[in-house]
C-alpha atoms as a PDB file:
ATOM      1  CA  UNK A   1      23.324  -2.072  -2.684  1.00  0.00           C
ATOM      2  CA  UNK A   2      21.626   0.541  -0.428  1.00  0.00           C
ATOM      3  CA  UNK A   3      19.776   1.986  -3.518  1.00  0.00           C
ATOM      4  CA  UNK A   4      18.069  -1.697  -3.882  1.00  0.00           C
ATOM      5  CA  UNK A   5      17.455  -2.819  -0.665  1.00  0.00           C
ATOM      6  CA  UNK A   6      15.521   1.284  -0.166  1.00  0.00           C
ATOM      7  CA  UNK A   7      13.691   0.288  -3.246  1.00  0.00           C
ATOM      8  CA  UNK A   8      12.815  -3.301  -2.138  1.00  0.00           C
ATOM      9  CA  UNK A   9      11.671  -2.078   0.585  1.00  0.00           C
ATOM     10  CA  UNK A  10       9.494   0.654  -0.832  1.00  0.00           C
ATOM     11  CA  UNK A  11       7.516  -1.285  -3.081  1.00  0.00           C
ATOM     12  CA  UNK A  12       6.969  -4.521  -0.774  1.00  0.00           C
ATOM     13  CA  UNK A  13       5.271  -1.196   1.386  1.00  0.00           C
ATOM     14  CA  UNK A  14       3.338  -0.215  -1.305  1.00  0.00           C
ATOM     15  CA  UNK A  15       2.776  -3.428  -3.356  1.00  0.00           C
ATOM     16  CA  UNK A  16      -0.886  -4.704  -1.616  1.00  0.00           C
ATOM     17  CA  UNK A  17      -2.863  -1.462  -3.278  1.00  0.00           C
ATOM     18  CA  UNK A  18      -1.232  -2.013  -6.503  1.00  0.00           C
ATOM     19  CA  UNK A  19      -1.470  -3.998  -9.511  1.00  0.00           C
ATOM     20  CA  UNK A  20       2.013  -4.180 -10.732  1.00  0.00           C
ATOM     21  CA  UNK A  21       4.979  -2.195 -10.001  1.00  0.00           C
ATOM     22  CA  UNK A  22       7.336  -1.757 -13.084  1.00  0.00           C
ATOM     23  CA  UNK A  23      11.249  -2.553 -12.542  1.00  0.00           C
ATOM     24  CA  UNK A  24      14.545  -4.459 -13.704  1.00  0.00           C
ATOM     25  CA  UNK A  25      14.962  -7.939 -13.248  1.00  0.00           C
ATOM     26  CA  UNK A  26      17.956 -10.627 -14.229  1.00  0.00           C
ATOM     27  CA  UNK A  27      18.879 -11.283 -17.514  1.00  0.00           C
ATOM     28  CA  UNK A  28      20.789 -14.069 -19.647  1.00  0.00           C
ATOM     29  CA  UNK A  29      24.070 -12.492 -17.973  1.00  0.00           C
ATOM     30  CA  UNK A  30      25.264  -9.068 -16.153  1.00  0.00           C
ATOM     31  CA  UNK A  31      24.393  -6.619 -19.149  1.00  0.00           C
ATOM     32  CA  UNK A  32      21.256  -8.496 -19.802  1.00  0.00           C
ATOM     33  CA  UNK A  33      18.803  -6.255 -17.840  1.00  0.00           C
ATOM     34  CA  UNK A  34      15.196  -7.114 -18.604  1.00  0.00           C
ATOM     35  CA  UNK A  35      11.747  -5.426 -17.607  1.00  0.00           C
ATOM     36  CA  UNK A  36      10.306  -7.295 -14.511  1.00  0.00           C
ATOM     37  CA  UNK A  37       6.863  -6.890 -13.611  1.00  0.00           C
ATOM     38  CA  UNK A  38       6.274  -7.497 -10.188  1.00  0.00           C
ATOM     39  CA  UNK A  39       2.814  -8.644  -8.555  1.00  0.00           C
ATOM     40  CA  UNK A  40       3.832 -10.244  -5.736  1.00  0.00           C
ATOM     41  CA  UNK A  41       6.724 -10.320  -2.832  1.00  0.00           C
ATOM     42  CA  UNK A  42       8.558 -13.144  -4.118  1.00  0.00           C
ATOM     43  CA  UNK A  43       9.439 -11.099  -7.098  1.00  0.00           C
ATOM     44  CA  UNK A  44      11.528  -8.402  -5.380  1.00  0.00           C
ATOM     45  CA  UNK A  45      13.639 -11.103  -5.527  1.00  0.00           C
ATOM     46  CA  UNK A  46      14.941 -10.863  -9.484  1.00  0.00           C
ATOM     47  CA  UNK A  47      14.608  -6.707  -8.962  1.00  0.00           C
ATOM     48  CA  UNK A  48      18.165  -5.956 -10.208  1.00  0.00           C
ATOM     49  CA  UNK A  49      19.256  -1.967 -10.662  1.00  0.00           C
ATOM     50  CA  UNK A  50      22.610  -0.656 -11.887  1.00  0.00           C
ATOM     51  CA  UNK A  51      24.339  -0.039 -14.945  1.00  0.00           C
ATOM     52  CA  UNK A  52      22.230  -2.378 -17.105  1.00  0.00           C
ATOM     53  CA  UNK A  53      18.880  -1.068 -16.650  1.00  0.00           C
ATOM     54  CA  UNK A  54      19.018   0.357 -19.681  1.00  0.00           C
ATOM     55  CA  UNK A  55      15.563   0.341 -20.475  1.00  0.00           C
ATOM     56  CA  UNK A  56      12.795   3.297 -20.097  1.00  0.00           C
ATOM     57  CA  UNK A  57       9.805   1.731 -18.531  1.00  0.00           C
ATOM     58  CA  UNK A  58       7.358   4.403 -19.078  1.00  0.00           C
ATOM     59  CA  UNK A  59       6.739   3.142 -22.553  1.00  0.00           C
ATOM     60  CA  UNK A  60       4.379   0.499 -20.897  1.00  0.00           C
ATOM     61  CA  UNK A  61       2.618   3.212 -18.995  1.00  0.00           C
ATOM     62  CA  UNK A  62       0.123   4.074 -21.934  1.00  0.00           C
ATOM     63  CA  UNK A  63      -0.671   0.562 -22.092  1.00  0.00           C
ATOM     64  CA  UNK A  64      -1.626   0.233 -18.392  1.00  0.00           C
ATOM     65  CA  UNK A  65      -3.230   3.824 -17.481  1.00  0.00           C
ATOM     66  CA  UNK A  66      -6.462   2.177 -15.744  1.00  0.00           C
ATOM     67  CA  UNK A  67      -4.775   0.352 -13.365  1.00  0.00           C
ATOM     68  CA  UNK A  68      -2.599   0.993  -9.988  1.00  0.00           C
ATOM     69  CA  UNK A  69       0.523   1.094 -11.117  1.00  0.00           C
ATOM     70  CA  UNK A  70       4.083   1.361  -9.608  1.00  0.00           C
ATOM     71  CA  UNK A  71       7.063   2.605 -11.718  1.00  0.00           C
ATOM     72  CA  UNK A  72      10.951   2.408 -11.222  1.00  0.00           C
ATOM     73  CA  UNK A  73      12.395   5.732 -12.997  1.00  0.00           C
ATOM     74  CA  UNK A  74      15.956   7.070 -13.606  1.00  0.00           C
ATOM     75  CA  UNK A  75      16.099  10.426 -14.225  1.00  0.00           C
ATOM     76  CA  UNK A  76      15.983  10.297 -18.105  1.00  0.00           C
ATOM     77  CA  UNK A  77      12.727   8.215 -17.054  1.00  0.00           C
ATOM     78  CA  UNK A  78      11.012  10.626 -15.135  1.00  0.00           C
ATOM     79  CA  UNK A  79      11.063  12.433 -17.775  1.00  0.00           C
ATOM     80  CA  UNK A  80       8.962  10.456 -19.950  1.00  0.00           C
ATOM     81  CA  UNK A  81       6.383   9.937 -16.926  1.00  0.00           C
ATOM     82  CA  UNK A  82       6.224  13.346 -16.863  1.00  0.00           C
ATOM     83  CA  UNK A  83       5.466  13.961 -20.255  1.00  0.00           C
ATOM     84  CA  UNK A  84       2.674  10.770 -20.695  1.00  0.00           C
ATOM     85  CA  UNK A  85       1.120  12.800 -17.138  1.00  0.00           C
ATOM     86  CA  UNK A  86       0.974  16.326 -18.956  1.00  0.00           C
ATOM     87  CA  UNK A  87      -0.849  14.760 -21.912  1.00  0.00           C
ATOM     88  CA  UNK A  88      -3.008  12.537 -20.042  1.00  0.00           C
ATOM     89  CA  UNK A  89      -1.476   9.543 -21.255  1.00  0.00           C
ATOM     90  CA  UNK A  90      -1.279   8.461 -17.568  1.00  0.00           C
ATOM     91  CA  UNK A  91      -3.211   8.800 -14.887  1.00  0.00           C
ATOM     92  CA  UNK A  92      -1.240  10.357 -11.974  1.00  0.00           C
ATOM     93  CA  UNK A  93      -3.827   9.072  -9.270  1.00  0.00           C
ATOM     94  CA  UNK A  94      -3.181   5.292 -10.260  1.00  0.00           C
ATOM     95  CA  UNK A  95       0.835   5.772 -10.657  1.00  0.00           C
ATOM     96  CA  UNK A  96       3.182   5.570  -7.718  1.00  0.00           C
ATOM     97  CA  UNK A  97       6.743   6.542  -9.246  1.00  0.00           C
ATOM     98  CA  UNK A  98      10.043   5.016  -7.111  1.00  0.00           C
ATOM     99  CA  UNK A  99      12.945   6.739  -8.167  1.00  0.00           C
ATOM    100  CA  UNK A 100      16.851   7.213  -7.592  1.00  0.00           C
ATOM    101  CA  UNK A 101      20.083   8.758  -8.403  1.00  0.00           C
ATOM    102  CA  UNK A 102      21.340   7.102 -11.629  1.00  0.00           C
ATOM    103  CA  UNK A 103      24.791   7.350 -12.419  1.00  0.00           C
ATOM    104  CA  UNK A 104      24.897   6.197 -15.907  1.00  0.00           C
ATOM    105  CA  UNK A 105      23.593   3.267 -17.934  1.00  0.00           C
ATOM    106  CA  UNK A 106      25.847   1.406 -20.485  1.00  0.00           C
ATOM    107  CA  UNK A 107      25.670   0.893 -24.212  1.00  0.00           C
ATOM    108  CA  UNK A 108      25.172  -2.703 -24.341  1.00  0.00           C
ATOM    109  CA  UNK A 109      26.259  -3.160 -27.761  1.00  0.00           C
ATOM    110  CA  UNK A 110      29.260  -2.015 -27.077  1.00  0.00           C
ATOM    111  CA  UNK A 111      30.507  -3.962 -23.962  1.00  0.00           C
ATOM    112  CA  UNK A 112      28.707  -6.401 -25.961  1.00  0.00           C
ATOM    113  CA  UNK A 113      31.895  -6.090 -28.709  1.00  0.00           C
ATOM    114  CA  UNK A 114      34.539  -5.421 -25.908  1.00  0.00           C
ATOM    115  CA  UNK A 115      33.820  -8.567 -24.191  1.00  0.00           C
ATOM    116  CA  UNK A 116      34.007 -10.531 -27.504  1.00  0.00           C
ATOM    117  CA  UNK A 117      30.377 -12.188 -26.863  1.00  0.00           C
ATOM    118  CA  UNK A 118      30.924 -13.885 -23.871  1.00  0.00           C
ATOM    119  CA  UNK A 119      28.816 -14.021 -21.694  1.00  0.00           C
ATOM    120  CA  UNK A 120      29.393 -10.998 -18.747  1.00  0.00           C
ATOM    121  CA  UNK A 121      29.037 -12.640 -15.297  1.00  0.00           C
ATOM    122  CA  UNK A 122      29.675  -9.359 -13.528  1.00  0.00           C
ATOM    123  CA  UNK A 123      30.071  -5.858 -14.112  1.00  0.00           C
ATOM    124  CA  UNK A 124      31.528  -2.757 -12.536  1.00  0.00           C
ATOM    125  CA  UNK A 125      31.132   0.831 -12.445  1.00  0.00           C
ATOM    126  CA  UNK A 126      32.977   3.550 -10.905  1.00  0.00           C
ATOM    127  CA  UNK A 127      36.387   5.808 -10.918  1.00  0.00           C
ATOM    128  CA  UNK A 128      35.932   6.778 -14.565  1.00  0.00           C
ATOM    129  CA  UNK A 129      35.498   3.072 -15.540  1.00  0.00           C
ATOM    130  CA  UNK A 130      33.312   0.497 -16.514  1.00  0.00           C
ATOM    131  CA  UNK A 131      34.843  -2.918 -15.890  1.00  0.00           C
ATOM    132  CA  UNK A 132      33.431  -6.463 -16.959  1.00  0.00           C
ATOM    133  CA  UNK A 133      34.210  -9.882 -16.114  1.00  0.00           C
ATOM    134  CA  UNK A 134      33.916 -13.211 -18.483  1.00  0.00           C
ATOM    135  CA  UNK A 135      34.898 -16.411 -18.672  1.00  0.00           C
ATOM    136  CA  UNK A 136      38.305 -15.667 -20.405  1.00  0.00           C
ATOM    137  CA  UNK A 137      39.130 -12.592 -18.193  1.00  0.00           C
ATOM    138  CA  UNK A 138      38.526  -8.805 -17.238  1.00  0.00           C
ATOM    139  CA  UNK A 139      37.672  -6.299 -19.820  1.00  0.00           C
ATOM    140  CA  UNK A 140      37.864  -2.152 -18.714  1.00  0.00           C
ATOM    141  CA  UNK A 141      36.711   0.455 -20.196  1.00  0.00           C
ATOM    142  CA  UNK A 142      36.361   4.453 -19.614  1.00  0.00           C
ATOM    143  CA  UNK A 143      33.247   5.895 -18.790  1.00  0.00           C
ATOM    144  CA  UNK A 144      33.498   7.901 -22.061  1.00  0.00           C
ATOM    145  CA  UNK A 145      33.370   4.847 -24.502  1.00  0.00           C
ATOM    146  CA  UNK A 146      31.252   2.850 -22.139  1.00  0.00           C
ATOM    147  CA  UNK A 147      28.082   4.505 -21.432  1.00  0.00           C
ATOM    148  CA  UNK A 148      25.562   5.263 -23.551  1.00  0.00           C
ATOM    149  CA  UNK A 149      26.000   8.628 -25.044  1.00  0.00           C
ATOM    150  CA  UNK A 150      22.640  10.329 -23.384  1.00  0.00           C
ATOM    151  CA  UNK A 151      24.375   9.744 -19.770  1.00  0.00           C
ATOM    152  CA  UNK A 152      27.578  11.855 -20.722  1.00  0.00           C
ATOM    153  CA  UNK A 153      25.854  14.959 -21.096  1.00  0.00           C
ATOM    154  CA  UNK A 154      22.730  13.987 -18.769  1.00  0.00           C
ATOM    155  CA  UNK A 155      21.337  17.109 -16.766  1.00  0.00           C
ATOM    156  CA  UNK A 156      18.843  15.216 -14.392  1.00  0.00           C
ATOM    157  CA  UNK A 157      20.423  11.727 -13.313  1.00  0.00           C
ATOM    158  CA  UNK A 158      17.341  11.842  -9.989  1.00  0.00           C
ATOM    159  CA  UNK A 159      14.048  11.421 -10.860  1.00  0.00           C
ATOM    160  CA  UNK A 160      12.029  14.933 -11.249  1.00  0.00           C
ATOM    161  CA  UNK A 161       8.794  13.196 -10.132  1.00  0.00           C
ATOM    162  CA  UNK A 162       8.869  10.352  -7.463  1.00  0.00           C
ATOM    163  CA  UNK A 163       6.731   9.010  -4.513  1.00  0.00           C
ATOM    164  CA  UNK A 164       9.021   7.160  -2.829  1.00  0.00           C
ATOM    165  CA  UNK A 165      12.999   7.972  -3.822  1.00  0.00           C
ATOM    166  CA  UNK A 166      15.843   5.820  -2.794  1.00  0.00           C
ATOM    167  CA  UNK A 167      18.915   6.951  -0.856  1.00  0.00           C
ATOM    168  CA  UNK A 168      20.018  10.735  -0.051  1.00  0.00           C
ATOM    169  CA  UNK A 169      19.428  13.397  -2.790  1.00  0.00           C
ATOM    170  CA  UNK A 170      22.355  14.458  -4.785  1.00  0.00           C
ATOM    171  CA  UNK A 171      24.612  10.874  -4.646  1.00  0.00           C
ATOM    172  CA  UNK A 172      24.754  10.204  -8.985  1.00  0.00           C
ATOM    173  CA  UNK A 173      28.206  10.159  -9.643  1.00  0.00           C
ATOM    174  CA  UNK A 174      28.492  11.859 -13.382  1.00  0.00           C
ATOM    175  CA  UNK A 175      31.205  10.053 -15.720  1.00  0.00           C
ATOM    176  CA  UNK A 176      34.501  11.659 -15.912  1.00  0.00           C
ATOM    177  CA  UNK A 177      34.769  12.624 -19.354  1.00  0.00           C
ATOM    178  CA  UNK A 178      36.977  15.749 -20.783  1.00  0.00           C
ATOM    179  CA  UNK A 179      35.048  18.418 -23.082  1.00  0.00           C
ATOM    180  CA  UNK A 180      31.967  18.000 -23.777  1.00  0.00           C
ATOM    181  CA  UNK A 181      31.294  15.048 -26.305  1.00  0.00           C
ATOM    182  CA  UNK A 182      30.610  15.230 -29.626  1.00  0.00           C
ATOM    183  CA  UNK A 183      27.482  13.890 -30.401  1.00  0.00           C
ATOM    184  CA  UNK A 184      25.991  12.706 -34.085  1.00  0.00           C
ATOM    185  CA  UNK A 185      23.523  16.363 -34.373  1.00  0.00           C
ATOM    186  CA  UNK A 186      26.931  18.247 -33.931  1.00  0.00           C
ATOM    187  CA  UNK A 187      28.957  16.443 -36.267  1.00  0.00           C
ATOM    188  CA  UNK A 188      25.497  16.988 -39.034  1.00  0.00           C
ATOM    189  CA  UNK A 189      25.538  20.302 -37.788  1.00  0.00           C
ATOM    190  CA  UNK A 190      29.105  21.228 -38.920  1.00  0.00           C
ATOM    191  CA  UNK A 191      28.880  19.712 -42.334  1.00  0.00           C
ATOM    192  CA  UNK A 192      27.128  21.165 -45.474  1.00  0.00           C
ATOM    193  CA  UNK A 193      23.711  20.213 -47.103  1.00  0.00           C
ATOM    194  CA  UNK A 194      24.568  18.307 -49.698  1.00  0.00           C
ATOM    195  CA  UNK A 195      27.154  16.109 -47.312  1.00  0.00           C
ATOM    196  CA  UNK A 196      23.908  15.803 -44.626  1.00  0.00           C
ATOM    197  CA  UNK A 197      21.856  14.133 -47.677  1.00  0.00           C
ATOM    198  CA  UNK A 198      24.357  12.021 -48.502  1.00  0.00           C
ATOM    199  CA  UNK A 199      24.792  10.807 -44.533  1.00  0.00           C
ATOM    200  CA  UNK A 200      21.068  10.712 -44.249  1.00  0.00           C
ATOM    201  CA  UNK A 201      20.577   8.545 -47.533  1.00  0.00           C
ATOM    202  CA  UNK A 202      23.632   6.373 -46.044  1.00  0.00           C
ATOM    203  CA  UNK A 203      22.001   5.642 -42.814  1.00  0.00           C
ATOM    204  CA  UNK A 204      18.406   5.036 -44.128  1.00  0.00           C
ATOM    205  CA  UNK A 205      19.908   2.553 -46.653  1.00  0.00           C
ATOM    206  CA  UNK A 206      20.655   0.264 -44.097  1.00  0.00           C
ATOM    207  CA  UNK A 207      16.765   1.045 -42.269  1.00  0.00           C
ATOM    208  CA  UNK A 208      15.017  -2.607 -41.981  1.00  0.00           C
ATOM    209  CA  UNK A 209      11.961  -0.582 -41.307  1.00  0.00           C
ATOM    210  CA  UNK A 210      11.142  -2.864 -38.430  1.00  0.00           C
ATOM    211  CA  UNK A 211       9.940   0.114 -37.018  1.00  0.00           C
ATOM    212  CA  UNK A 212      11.449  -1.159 -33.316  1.00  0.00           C
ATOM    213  CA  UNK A 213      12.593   3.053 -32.878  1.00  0.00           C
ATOM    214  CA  UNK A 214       8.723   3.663 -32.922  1.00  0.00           C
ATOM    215  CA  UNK A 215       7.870   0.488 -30.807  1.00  0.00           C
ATOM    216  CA  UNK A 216      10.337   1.561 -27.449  1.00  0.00           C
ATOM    217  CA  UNK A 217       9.253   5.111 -27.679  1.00  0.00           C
ATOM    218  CA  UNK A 218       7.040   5.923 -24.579  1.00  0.00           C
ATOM    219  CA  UNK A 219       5.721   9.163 -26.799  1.00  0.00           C
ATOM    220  CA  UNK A 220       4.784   7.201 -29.825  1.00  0.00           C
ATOM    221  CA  UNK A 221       1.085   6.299 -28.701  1.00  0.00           C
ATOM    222  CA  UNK A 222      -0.683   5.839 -32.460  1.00  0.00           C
ATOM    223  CA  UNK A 223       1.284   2.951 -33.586  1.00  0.00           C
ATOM    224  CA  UNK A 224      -2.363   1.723 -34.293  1.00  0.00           C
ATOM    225  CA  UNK A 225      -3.010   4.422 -36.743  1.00  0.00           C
ATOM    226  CA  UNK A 226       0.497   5.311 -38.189  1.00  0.00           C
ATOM    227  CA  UNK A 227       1.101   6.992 -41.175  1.00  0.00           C
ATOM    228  CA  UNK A 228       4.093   4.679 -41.779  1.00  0.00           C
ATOM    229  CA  UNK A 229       1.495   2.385 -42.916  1.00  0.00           C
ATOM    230  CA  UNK A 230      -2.099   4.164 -43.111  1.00  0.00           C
ATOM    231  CA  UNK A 231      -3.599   3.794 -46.586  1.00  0.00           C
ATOM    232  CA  UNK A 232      -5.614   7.074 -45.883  1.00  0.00           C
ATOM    233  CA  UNK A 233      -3.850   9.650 -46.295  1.00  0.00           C
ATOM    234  CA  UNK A 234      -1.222   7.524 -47.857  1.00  0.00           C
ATOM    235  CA  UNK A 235       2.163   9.496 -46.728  1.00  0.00           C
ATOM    236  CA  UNK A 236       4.619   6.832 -47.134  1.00  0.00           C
ATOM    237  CA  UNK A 237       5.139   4.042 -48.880  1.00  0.00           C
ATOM    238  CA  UNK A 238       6.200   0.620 -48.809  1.00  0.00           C
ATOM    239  CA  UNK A 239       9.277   0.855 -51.339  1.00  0.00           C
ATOM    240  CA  UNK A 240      12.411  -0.041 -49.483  1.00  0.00           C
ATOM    241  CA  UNK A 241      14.240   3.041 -50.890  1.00  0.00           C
ATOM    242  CA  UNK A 242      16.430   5.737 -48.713  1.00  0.00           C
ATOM    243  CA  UNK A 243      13.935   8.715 -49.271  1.00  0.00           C
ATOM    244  CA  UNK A 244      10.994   6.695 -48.288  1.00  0.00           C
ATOM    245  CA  UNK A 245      12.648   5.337 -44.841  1.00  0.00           C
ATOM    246  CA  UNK A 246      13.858   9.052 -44.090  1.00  0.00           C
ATOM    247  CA  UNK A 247      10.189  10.313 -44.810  1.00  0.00           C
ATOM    248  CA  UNK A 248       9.090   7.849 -41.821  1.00  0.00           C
ATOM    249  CA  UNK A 249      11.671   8.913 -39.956  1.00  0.00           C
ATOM    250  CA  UNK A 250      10.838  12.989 -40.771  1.00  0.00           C
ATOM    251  CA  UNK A 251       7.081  12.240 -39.630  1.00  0.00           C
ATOM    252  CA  UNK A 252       8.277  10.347 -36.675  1.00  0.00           C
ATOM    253  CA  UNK A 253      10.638  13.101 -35.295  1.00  0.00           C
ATOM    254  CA  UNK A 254       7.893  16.138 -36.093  1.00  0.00           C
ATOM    255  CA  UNK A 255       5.083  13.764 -34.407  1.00  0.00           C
ATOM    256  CA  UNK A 256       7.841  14.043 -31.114  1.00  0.00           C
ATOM    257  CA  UNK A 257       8.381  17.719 -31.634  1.00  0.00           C
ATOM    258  CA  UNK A 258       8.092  19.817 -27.931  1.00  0.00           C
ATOM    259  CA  UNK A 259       7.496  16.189 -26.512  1.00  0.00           C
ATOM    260  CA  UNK A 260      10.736  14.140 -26.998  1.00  0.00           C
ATOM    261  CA  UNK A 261      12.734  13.506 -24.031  1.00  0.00           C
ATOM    262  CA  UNK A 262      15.261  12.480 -25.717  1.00  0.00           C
ATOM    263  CA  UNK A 263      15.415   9.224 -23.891  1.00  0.00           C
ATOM    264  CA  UNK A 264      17.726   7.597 -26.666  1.00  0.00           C
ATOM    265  CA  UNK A 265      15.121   4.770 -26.458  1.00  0.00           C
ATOM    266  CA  UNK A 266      14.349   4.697 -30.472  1.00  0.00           C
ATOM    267  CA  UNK A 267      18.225   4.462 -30.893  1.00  0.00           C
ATOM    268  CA  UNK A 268      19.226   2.048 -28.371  1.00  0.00           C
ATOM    269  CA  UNK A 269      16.439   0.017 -30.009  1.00  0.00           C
ATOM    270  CA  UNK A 270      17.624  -0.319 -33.514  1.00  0.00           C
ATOM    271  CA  UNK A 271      19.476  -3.221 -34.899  1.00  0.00           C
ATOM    272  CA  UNK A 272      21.207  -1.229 -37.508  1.00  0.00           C
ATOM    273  CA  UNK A 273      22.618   1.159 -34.757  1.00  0.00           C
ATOM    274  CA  UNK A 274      21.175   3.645 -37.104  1.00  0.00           C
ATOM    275  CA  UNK A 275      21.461   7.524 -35.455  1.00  0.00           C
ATOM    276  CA  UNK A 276      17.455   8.599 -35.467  1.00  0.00           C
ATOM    277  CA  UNK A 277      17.904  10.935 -32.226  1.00  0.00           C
ATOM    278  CA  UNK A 278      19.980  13.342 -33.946  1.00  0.00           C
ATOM    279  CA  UNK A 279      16.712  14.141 -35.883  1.00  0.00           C
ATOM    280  CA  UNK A 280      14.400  14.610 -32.319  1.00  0.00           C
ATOM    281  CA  UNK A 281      17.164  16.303 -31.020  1.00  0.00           C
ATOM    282  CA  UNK A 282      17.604  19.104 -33.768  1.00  0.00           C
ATOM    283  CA  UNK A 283      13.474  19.746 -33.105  1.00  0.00           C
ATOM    284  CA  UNK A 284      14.210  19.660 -29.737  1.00  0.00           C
ATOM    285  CA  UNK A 285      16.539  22.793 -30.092  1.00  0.00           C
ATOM    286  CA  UNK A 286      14.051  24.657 -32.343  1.00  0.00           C
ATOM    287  CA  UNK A 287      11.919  23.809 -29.467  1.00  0.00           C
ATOM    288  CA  UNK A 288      13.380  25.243 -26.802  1.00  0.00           C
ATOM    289  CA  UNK A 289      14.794  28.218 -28.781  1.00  0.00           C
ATOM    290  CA  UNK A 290      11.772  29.633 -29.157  1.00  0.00           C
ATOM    291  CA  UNK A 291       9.469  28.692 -26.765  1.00  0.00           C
ATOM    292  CA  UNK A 292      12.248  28.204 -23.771  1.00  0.00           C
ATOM    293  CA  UNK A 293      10.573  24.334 -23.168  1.00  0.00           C
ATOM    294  CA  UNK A 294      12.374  21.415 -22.441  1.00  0.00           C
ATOM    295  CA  UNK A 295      10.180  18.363 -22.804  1.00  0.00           C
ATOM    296  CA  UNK A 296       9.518  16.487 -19.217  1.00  0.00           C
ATOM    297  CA  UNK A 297      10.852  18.495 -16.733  1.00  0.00           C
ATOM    298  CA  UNK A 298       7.861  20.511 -15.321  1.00  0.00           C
ATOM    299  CA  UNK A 299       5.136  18.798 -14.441  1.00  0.00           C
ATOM    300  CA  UNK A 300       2.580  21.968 -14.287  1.00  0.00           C
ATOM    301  CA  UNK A 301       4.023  23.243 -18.124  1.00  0.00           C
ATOM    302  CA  UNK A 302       1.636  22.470 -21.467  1.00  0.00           C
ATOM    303  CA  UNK A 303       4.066  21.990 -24.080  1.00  0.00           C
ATOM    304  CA  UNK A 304       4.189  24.526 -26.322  1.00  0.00           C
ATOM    305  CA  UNK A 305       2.675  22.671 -29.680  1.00  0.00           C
ATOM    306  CA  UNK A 306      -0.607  21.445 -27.001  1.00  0.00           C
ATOM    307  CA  UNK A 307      -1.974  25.116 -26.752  1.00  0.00           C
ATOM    308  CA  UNK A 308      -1.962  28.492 -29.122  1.00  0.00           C
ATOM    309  CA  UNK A 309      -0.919  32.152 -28.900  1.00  0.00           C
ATOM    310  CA  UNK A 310      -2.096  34.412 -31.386  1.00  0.00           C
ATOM    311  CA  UNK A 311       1.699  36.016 -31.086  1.00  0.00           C
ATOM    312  CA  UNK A 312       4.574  34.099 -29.875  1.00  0.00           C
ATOM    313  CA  UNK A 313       7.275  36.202 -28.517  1.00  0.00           C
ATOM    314  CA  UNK A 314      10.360  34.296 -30.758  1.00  0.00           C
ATOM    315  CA  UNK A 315       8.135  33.883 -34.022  1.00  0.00           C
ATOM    316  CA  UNK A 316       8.700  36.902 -35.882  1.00  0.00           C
ATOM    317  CA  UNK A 317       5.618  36.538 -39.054  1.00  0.00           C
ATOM    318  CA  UNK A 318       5.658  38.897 -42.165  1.00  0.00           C
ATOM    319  CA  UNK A 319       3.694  41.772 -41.968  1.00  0.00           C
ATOM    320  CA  UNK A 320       1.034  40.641 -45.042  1.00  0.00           C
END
């Protein structure tokens, strides 16, 4: 792969001034992408990229922000980086970002189910199709069922902010899908209150409240002072009741307001395949409707909730 062996070779280049460098390695089997943090030469070796590299590594940038750091980003990634960099989350002196032209990571679960649980030993992407190979044969599947549902409407698939960026500019191939999807905000968005509640209080019933949505987001930097389980002010409780789990889940999406990138991370992250970034994205519209900000994708903006106007253009107030 040209992509990897650019890559490869950026970060063996840049590797001696830096700590770690952030990327993909192997997992158990073809969709088993892991995190690999590389400190030395010998582990470009495991560096994997393509469809599987599902995971946003800027949610370990927070963690790391006083040390040289290297990053691999997808586009959806940048974002993030981005984001962490406008509210000085990360340092942008000690981060060298590597990024590419992603086109399209899978839903894992998924090819998971269409492989039957064996294990993948290799996996394909291209001409509208994903296609996997097992033990007891070949599996296919079109782009539209087999990638995760951020790719198939994805407006940046090269990274926004890079140092070092692999291959030519402009090479993502975008999946072949008809119409634009339907995703889970525009199926809420057509139905009525009372049939929202009863999808919300559906959903939330089946919440372990592991809390792993609030764990993989890169945004969520207070997970040592959350309210899901701060005694003072006491917001939410314990009870393992519906109204409780969406009030966590409320908080979480209004703590993410202006700043979500709607990475998908929080969803791809839950065990109960439970739909939370419907509820970042419907803030992200408010967002952007009246402030014209998209989370991520200009490095020089403040988002709009980190500064004040004494009159915003779109927010018409009552004369008192």
């Amino acid at each position: 792969m040209p992509q990897l062996e650019s890559l490869k070779d950026a970060i063996a280049k840049a590797l001696p001034e830096l700590d770690v460098v952030i990327a993909w390695g192997r997992g158990l089997d073809a969709l088993g992408a892991t995190p690999l943090f590389i400190t030395k030469p010998e582990d470009l070796d495991d560096m994997i990229l393509g469809p599987s590299c599902v995971h946003n590594l800027a949610t370990y940038l927070p963690g790391l922000r006083d040390r040289k750091v290297g990053i691999v980003v997808k586009g959806c990634d940048s974002r993030s980086v981005i984001e962490l960099l406008q509210e000085g989350l990360a340092d942008r002196d000690n981060l060298t970002v590597f990024g590419f032209a992603c086109s399209g990571v899978v839903n894992v679960p998924r090819l998971r189910g269409a492989a039957d649980r064996h294990p993948v030993q290799s996996m394909e992407h291209g001409s509208g199709q994903v296609r996997l190979q097992t033990d007891t044969g070949a599996v296919a599947l079109p782009e539209a069922e087999a990638l995760a549902a951020k790719c198939l409407t994805c407006t940046e698939p090269e990274a926004l902010i890079c140092d070092h960026f692999a291959g030519p500019h402009g090479t993502a191939e975008r999946a072949a899908v008809s119409g634009n999807p339907q995703g889970t905000l525009e199926r809420l968005e057509a139905m009525d209150f009372e049939s929202r509640f009863r999808f919300w209080e559906q959903e939330m019933s089946r919440c372990l409240r592991c809390y792993a949505c609030r764990s993989a987001c890169p945004l969520c930097v207070c997970q040592d002072h959350c309210a899901a389980q701060s005694r003072n002010p006491h917001w939410v409780t314990q009870e393992d009741t519906p109204r409780e789990k969406l009030m966590f889940q409320a908080i979480h999406a209004l703590h993410l307001a202006g700043r979500c990138t709607e990475c998908g991370e929080c969803e791809r992250a839950c065990p109960m395949d439970i739909p939370v970034l419907a509820l970042k994205q419907a803030l992200n519209r408010e967002i952007h409707r009246l402030f014209d900000y998209r989370a991520g994708t200009d490095p020089q903006a403040t988002p709009p909730l980190f500064h004040f106007k004494e009159t915003e253009e779109n927010i018409k107030e009552r004369d008192w």
